[in-house]
PDB file of N, CA and C in Angstrom:
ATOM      1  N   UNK A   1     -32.633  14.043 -42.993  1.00  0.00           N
ATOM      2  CA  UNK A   1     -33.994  14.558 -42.942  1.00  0.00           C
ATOM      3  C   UNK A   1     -33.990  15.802 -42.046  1.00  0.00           C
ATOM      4  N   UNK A   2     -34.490  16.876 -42.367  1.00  0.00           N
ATOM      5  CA  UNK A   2     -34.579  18.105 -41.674  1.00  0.00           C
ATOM      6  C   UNK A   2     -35.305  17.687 -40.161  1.00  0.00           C
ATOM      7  N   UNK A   3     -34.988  18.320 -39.552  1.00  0.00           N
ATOM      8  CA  UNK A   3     -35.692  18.801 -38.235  1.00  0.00           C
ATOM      9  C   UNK A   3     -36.580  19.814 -37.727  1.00  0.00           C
ATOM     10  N   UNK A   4     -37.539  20.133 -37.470  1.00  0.00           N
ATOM     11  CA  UNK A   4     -38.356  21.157 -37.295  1.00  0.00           C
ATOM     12  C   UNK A   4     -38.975  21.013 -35.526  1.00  0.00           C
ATOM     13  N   UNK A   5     -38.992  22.220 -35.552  1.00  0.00           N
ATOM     14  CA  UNK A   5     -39.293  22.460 -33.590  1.00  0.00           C
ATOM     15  C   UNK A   5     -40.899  23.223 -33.671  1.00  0.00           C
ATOM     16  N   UNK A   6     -41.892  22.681 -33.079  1.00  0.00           N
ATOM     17  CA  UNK A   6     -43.338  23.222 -32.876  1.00  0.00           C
ATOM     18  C   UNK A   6     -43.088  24.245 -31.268  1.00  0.00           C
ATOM     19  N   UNK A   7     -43.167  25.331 -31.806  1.00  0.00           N
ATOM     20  CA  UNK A   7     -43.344  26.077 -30.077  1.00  0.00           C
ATOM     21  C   UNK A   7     -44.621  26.019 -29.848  1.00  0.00           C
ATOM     22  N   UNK A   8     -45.364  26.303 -28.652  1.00  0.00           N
ATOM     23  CA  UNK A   8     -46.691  26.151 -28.490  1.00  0.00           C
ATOM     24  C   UNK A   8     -47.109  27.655 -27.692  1.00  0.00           C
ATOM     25  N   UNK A   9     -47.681  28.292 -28.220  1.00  0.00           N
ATOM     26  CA  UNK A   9     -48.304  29.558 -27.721  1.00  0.00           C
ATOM     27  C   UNK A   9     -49.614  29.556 -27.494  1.00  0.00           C
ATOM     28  N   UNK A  10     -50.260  29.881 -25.689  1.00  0.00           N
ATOM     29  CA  UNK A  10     -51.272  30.212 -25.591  1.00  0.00           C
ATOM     30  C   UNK A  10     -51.566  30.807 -24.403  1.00  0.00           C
ATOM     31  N   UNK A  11     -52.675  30.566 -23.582  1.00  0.00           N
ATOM     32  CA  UNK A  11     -52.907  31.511 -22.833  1.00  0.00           C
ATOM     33  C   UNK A  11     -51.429  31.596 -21.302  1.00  0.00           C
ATOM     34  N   UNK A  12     -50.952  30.218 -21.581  1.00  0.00           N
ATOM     35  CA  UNK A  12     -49.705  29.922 -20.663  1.00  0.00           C
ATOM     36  C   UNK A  12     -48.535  30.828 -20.874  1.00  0.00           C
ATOM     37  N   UNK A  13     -48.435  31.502 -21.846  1.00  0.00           N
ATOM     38  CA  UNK A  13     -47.280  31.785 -22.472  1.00  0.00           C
ATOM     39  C   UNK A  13     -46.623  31.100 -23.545  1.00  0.00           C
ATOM     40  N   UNK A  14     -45.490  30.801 -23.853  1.00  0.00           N
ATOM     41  CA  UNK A  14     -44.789  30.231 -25.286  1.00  0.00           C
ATOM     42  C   UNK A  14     -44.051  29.053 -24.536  1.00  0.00           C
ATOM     43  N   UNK A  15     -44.651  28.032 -24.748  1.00  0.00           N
ATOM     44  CA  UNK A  15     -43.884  26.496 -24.390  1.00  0.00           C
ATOM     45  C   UNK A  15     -42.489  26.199 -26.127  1.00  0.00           C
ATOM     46  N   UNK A  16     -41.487  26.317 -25.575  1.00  0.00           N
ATOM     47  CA  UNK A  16     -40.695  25.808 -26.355  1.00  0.00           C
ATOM     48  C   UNK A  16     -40.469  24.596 -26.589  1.00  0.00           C
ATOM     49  N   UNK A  17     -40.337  23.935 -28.126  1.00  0.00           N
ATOM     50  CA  UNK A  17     -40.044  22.681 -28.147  1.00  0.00           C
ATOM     51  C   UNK A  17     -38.347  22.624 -28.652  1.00  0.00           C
ATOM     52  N   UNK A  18     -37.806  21.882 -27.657  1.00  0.00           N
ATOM     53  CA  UNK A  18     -36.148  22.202 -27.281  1.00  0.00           C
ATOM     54  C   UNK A  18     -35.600  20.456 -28.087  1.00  0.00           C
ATOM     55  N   UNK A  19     -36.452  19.654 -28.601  1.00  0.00           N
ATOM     56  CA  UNK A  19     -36.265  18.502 -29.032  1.00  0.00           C
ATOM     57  C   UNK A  19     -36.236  18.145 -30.679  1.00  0.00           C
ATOM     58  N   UNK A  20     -37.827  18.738 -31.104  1.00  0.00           N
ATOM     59  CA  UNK A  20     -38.016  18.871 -32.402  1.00  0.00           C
ATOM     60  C   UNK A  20     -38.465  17.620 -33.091  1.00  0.00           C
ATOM     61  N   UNK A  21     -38.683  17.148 -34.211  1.00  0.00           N
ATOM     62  CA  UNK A  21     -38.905  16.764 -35.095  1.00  0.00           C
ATOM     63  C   UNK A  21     -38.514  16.810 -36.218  1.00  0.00           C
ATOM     64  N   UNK A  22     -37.767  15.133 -36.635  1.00  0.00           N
ATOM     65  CA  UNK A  22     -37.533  14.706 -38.212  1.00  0.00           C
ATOM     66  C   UNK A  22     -38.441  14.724 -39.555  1.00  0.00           C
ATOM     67  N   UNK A  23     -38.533  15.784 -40.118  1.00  0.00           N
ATOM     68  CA  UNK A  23     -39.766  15.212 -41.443  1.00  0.00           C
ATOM     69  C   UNK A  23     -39.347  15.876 -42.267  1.00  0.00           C
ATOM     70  N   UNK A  24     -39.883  14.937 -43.645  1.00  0.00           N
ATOM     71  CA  UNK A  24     -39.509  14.928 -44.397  1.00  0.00           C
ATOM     72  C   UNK A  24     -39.360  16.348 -45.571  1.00  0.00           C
ATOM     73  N   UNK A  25     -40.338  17.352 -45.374  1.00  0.00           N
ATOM     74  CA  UNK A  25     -40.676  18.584 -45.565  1.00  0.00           C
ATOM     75  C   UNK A  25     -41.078  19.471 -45.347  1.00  0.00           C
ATOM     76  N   UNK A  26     -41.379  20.330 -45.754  1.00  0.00           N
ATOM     77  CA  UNK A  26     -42.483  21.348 -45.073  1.00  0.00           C
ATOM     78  C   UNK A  26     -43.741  21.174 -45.183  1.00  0.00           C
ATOM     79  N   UNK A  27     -43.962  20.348 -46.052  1.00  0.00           N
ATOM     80  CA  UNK A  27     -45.557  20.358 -46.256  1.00  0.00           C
ATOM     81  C   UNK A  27     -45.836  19.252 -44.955  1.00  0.00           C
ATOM     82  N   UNK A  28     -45.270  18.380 -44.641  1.00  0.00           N
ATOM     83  CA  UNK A  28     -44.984  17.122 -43.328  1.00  0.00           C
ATOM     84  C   UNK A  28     -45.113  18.352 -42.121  1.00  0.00           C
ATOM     85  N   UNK A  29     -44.280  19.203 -42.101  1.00  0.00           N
ATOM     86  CA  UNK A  29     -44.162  20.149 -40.978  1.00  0.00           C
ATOM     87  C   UNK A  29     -45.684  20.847 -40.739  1.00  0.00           C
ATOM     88  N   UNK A  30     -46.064  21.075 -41.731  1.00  0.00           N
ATOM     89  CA  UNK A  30     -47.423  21.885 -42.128  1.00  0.00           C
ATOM     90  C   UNK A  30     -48.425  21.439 -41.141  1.00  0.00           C
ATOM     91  N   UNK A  31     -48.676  19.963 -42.360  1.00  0.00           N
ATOM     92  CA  UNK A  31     -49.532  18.857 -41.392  1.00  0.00           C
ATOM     93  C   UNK A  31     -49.335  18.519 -39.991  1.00  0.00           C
ATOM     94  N   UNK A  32     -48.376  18.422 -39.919  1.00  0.00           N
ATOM     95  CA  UNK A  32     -48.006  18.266 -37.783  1.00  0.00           C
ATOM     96  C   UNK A  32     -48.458  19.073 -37.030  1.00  0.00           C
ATOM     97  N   UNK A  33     -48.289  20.688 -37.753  1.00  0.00           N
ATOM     98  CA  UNK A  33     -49.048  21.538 -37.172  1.00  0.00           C
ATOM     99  C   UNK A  33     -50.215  21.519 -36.913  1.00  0.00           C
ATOM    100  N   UNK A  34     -50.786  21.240 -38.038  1.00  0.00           N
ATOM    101  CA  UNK A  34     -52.094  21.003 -38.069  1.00  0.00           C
ATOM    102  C   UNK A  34     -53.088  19.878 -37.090  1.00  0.00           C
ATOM    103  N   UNK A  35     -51.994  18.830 -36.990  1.00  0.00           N
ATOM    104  CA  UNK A  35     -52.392  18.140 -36.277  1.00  0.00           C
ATOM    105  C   UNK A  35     -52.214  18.089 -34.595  1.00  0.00           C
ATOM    106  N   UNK A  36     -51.504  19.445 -34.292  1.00  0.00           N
ATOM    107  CA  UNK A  36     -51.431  19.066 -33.261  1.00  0.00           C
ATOM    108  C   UNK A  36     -52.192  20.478 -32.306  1.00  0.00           C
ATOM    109  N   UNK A  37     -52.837  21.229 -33.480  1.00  0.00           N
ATOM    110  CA  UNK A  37     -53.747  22.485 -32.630  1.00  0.00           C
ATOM    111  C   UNK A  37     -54.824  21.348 -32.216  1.00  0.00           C
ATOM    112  N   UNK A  38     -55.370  20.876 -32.437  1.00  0.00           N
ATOM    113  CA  UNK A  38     -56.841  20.307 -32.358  1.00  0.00           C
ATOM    114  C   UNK A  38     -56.528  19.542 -30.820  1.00  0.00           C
ATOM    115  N   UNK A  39     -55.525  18.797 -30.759  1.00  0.00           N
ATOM    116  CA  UNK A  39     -55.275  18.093 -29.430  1.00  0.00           C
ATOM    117  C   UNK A  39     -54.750  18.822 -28.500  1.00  0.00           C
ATOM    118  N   UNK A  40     -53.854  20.189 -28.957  1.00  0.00           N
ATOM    119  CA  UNK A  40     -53.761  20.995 -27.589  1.00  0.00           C
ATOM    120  C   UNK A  40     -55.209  21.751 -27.195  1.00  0.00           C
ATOM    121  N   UNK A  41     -56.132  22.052 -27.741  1.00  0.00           N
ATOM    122  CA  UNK A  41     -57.368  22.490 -27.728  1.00  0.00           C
ATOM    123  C   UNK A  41     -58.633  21.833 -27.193  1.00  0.00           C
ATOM    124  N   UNK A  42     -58.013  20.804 -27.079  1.00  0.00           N
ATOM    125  CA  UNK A  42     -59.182  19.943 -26.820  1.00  0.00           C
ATOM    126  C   UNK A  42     -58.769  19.852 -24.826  1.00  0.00           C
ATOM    127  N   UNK A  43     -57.190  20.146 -24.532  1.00  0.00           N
ATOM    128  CA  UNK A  43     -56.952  19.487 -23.330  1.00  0.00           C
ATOM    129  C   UNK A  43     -56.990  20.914 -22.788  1.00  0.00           C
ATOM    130  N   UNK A  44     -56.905  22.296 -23.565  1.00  0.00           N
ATOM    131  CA  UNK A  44     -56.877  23.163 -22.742  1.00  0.00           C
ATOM    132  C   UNK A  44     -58.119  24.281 -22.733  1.00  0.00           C
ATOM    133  N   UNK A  45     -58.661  23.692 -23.843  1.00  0.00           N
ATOM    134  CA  UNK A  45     -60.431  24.946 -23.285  1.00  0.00           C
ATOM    135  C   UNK A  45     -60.845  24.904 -22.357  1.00  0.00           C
ATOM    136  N   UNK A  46     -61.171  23.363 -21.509  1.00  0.00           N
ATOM    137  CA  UNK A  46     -62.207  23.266 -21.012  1.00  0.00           C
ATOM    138  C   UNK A  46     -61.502  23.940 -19.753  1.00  0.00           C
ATOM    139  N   UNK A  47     -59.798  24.123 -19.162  1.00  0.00           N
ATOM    140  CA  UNK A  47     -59.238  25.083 -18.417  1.00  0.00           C
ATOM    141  C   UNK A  47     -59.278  26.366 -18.086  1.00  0.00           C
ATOM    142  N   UNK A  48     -59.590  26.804 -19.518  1.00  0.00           N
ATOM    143  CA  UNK A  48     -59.257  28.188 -19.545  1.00  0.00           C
ATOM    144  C   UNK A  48     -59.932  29.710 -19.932  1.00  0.00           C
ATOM    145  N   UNK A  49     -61.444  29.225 -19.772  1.00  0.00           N
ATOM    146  CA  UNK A  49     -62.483  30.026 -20.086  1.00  0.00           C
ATOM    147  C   UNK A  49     -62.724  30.182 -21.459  1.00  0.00           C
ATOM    148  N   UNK A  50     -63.981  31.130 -21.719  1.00  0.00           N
ATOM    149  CA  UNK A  50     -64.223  31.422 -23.601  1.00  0.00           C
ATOM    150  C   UNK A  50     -63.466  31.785 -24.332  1.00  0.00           C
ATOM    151  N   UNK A  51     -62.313  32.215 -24.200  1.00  0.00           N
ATOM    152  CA  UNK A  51     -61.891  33.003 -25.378  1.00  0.00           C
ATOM    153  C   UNK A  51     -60.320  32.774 -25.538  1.00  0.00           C
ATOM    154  N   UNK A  52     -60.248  31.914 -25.864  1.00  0.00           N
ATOM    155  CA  UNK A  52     -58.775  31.286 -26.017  1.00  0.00           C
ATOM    156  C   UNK A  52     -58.167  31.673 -27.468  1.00  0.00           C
ATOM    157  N   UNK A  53     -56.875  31.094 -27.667  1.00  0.00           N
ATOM    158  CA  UNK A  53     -55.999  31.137 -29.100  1.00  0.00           C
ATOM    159  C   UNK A  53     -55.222  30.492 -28.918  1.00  0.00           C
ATOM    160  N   UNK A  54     -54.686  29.253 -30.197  1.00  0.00           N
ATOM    161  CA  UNK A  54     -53.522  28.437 -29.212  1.00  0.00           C
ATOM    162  C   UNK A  54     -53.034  28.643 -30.746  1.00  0.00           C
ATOM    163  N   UNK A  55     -51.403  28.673 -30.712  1.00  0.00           N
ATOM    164  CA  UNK A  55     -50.653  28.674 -32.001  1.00  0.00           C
ATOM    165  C   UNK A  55     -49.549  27.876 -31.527  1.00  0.00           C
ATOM    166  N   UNK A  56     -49.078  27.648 -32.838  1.00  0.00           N
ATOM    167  CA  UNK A  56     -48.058  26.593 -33.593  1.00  0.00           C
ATOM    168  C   UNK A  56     -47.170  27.418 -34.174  1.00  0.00           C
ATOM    169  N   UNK A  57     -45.574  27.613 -33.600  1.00  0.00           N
ATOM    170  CA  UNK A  57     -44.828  28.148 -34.962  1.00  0.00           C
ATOM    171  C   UNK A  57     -44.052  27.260 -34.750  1.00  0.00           C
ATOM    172  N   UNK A  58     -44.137  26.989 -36.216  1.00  0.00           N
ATOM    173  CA  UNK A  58     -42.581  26.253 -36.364  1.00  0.00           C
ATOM    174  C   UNK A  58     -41.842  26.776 -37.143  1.00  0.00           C
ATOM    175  N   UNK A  59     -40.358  26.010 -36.590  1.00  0.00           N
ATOM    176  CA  UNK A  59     -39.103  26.737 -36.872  1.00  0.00           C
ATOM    177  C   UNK A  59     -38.399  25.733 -37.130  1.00  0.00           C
ATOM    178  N   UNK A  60     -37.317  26.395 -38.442  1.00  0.00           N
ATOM    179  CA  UNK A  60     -36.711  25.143 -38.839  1.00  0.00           C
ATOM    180  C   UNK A  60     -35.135  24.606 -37.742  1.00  0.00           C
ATOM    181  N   UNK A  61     -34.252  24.079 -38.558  1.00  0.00           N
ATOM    182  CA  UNK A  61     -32.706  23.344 -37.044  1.00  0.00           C
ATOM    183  C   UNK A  61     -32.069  24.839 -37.399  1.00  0.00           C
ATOM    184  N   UNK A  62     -32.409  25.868 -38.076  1.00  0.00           N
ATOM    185  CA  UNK A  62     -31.792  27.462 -37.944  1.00  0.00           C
ATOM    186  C   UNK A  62     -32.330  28.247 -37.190  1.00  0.00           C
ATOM    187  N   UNK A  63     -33.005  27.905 -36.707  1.00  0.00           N
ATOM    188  CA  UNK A  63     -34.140  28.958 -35.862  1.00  0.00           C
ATOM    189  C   UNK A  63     -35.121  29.896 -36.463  1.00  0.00           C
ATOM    190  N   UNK A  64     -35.375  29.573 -37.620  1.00  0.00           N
ATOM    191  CA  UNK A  64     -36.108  30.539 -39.008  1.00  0.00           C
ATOM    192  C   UNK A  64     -37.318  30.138 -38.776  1.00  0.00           C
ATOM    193  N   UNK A  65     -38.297  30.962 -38.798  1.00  0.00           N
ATOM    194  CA  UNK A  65     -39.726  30.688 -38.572  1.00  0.00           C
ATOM    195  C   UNK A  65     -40.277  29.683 -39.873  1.00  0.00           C
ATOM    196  N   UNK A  66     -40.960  29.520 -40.164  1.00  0.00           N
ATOM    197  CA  UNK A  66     -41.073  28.651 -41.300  1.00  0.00           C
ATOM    198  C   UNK A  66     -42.928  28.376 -41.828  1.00  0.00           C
ATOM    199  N   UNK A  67     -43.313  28.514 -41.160  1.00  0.00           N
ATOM    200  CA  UNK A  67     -44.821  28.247 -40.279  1.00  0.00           C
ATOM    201  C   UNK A  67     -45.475  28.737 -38.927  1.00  0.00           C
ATOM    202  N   UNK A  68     -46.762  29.098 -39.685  1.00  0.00           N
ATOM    203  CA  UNK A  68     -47.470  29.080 -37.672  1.00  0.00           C
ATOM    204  C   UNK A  68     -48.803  29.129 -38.619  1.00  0.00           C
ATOM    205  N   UNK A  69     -49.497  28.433 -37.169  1.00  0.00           N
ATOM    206  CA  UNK A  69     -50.901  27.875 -37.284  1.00  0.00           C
ATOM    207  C   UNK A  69     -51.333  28.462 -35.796  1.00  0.00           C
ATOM    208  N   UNK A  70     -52.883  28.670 -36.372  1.00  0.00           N
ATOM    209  CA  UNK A  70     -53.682  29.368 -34.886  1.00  0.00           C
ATOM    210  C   UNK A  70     -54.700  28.771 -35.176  1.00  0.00           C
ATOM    211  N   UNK A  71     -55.654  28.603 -34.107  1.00  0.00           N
ATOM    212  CA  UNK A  71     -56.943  27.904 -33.737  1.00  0.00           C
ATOM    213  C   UNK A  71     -57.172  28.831 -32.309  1.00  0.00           C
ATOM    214  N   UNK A  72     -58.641  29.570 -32.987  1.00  0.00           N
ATOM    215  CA  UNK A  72     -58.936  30.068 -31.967  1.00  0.00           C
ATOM    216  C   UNK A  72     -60.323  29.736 -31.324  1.00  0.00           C
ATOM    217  N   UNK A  73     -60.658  30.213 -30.288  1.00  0.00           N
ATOM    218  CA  UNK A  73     -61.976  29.249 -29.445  1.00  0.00           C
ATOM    219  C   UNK A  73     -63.037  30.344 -29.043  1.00  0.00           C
ATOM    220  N   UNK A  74     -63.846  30.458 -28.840  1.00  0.00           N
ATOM    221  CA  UNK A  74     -64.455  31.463 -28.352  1.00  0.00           C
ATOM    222  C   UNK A  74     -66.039  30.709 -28.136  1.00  0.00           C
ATOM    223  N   UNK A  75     -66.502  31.134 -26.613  1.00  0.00           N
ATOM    224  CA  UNK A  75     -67.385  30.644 -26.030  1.00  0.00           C
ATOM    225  C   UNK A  75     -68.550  31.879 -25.629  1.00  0.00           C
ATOM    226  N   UNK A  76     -69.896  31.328 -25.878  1.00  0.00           N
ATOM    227  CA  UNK A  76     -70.937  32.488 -25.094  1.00  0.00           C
ATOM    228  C   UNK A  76     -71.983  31.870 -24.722  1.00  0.00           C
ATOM    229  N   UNK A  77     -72.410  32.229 -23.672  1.00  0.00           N
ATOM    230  CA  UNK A  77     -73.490  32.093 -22.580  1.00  0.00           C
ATOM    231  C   UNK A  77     -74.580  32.361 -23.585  1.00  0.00           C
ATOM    232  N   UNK A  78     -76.419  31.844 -24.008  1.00  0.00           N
ATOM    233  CA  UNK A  78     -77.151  32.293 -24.619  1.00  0.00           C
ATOM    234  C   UNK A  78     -78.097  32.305 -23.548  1.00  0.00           C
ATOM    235  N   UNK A  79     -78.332  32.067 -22.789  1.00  0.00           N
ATOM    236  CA  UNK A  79     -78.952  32.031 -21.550  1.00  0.00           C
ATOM    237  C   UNK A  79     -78.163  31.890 -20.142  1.00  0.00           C
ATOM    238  N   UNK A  80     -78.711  32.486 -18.794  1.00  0.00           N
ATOM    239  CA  UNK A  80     -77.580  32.355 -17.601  1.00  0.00           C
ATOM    240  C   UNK A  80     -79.095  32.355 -16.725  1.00  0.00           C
TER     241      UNK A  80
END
């Protein structure tokens, strides 16, 4: 079963994933992505002011990009 590595890019800089993940395809890889903007987003808005972007690339056990996913955030004051 292939292996695929999620790096995590955001306002921190690029967290490498040096471990990876077994699945079964790319469309599996896709979905992981997918599933895993929403939970880095959820632990790092409320850190990091309005206007965030958090991305997902993944890369396959060659180091070949393969995917990337972004979720971006953006916050405004309507009254102060």
């Amino acid at each position: 079963m292939p292996r695929y590595f999620f790096d995590i890019h955001d306002l921190n800089g690029p967290e490498r994933d040096n471990v990876g993940t077994e699945l079964p395809d790319l469309t599996a890889a896709r979905r992981e992505a997918m599933r895993l903007l929403p939970n880095i987003a959820r632990d790092e808005v409320p850190r990091d002011g309005d206007h965030q972007s958090f991305v997902v690339l993944v890369t396959d056990e060659n180091g070949r990009p393969v995917y990337s996913a972004t979720l971006s955030y953006t916050g405004l004051w309507l009254t102060r």
